[in-house]
Structure formats: structure tokens, C-alpha cells
C-alpha atoms as a PDB file:
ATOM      1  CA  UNK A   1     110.317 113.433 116.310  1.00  0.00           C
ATOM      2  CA  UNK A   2     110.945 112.714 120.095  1.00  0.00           C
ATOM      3  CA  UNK A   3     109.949 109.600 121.951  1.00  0.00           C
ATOM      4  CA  UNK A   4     107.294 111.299 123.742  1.00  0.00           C
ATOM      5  CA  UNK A   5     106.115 112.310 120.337  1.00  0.00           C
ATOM      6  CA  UNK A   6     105.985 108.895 118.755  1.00  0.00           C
ATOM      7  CA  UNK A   7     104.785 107.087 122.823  1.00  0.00           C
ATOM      8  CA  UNK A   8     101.611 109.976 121.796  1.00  0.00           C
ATOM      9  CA  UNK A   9     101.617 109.095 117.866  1.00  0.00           C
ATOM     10  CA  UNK A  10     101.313 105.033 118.448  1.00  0.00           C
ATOM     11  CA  UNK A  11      99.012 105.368 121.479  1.00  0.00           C
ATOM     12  CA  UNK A  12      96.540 107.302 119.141  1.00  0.00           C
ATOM     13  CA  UNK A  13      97.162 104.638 116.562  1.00  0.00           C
ATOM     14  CA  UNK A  14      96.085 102.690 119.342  1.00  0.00           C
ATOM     15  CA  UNK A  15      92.886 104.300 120.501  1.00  0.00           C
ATOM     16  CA  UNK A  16      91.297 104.222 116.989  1.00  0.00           C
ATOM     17  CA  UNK A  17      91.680 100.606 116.792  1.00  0.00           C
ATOM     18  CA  UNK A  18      90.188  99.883 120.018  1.00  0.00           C
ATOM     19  CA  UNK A  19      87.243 101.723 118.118  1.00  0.00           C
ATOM     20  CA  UNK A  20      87.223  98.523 115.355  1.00  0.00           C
ATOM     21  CA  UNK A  21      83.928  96.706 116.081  1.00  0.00           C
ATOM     22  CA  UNK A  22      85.193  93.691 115.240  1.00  0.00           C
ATOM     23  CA  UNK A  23      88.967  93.535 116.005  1.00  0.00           C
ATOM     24  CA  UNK A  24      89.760  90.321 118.323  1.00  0.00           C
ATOM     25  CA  UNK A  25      92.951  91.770 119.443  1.00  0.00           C
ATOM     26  CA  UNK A  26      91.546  94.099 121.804  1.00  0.00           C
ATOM     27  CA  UNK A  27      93.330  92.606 124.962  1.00  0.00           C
ATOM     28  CA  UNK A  28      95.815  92.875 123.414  1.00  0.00           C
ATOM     29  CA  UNK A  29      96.124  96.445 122.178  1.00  0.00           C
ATOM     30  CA  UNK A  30      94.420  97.134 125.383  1.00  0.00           C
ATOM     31  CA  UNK A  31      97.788  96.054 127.241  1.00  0.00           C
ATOM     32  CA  UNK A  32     100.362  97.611 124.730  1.00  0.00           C
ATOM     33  CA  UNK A  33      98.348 100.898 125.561  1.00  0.00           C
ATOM     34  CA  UNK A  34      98.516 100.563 129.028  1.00  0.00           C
ATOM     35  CA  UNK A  35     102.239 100.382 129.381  1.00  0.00           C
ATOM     36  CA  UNK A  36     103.139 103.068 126.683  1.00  0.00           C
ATOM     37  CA  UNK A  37     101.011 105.727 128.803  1.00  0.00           C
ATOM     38  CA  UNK A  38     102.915 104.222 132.002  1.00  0.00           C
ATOM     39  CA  UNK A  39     105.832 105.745 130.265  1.00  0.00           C
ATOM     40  CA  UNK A  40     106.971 101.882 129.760  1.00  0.00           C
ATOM     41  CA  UNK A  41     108.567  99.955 127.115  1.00  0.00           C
ATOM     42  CA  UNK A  42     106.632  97.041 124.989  1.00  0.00           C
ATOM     43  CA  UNK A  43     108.327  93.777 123.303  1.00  0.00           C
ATOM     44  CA  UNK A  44     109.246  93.370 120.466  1.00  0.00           C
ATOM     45  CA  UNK A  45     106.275  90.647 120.306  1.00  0.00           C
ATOM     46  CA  UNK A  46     103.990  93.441 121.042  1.00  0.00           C
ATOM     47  CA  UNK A  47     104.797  95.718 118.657  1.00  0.00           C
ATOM     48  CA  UNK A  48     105.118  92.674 115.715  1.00  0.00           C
ATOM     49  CA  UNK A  49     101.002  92.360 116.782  1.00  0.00           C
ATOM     50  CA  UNK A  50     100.324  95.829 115.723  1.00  0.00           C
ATOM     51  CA  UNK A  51     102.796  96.479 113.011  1.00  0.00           C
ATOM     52  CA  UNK A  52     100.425  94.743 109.895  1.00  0.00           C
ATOM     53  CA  UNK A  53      98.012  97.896 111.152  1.00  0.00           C
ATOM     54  CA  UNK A  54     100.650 100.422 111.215  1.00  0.00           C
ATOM     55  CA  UNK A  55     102.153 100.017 108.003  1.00  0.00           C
ATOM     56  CA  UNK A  56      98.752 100.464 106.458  1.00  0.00           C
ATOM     57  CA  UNK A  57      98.639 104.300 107.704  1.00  0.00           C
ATOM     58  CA  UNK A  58      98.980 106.832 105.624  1.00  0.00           C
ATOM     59  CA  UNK A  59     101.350 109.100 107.821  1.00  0.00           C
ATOM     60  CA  UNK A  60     103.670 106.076 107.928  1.00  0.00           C
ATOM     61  CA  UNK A  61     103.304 104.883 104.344  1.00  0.00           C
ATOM     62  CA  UNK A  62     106.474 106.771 103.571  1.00  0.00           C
ATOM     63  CA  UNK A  63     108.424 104.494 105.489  1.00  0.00           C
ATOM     64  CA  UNK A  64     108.202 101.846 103.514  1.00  0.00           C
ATOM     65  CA  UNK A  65     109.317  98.685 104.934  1.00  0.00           C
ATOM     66  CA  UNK A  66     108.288  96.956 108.347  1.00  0.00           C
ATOM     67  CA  UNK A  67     111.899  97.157 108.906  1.00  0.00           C
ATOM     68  CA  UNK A  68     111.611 100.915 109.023  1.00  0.00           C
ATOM     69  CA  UNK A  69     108.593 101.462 110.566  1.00  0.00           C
ATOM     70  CA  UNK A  70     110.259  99.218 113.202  1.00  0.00           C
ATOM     71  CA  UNK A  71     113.224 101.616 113.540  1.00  0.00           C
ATOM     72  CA  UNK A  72     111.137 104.371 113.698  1.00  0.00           C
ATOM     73  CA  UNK A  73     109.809 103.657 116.922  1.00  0.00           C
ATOM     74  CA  UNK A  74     112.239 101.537 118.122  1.00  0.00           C
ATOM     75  CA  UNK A  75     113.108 103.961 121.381  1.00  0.00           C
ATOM     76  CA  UNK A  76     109.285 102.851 122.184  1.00  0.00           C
ATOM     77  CA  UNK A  77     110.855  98.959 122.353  1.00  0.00           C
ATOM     78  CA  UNK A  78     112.638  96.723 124.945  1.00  0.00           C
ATOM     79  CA  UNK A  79     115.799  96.106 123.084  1.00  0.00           C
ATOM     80  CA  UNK A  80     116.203  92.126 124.224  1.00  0.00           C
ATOM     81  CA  UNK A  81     119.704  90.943 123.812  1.00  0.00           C
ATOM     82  CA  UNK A  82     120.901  89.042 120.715  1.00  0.00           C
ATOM     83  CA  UNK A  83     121.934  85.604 120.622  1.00  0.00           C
ATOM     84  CA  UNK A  84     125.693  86.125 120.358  1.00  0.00           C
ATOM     85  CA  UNK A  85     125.375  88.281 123.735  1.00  0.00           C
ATOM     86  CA  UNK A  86     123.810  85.496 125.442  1.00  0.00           C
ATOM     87  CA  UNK A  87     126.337  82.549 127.181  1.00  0.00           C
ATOM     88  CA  UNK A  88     125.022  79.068 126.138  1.00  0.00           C
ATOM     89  CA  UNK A  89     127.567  77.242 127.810  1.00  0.00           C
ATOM     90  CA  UNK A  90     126.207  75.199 130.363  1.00  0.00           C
ATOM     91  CA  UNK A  91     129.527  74.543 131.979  1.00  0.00           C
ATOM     92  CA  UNK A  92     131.877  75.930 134.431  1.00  0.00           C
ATOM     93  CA  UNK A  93     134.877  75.932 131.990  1.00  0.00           C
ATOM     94  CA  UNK A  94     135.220  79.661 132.127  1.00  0.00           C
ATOM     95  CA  UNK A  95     135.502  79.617 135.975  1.00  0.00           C
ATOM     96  CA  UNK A  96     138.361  77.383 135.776  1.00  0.00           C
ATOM     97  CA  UNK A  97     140.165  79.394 132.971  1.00  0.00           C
END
């Protein structure tokens, strides 16, 4: 499935939750589905909002885990860096090295 296939697949996911009566999370769903039809990326935070609803779909039941519904549309996510990529040194030590 292509990334403009899955961008289509969540943002339709998307729309029939905006049809809950009752779902409190509409700003933010509201905001995830803005920048997926801008052809943008959401956060990782984003997506963790909407995942407990995803996994409950039946055309994504056969991915089991969170972990790989996560992977599945992971091209639709802002990779962030990990904490070993990330300098924590607060000093100038490497300058002088």
C-alpha cells in the first residue's frame, strides 16, 4: 500500500470519528486531519491519540499489535530523533578536542 494510500485510509478513519456524537477529541482529530490532507506529517503524539481507535478496526485487526499498526503507517509520521542522536553535553569540550 503506498503512502498516499494509507494518508487516504487514516483520513477516512478520521472522518467517521468526527461523526461520534460524543467524542471529546474532536480538536484534536480535527488537526491531525488537517495536516494529513496538507500532504504533512503528524507526531508521534498525534498518532498515539488515535491509535486506541485504530486498532479496534476491523481492516487493521490483522495487525495485531500497536507496535504494528504503528509501523504500518509510519511513512504518515515525523520520525523525531532518538535520544542517543541527541548531544546532551552542555559543554564546549568537543570544540577544544
Amino acid at each position: 500500500m503506498t503512502t498516499d494510500q494509507k494518508r487516504s485510509l487514516l483520513i477516512n478513519y478520521l472522518n467517521l470519528y468526527l461523526s461520534k456524537r460524543n467524542l471529546e477529541m474532536k480538536p484534536v482529530i480535527k488537526d491531525i486531519q488537517k495536516r494529513l490532507k496538507t500532504n504533512e506529517l503528524i507526531t508521534l503524539k498525534q498518532f498515539n491519540s488515535v491509535i486506541k481507535f485504530l486498532e479496534r478496526e476491523p481492516e487493521l485487526r490483522p495487525l495485531g499489535s500497536r507496535s504494528n499498526i504503528h509501523q504500518f503507517f509510519s511513512s504518515l509520521i515525523i520520525q523525531t530523533k532518538t535520544s542517543s542522536e541527541i548531544n546532551t553535553s552542555n559543554t564546549l569540550e568537543h570544540i577544544l578536542y
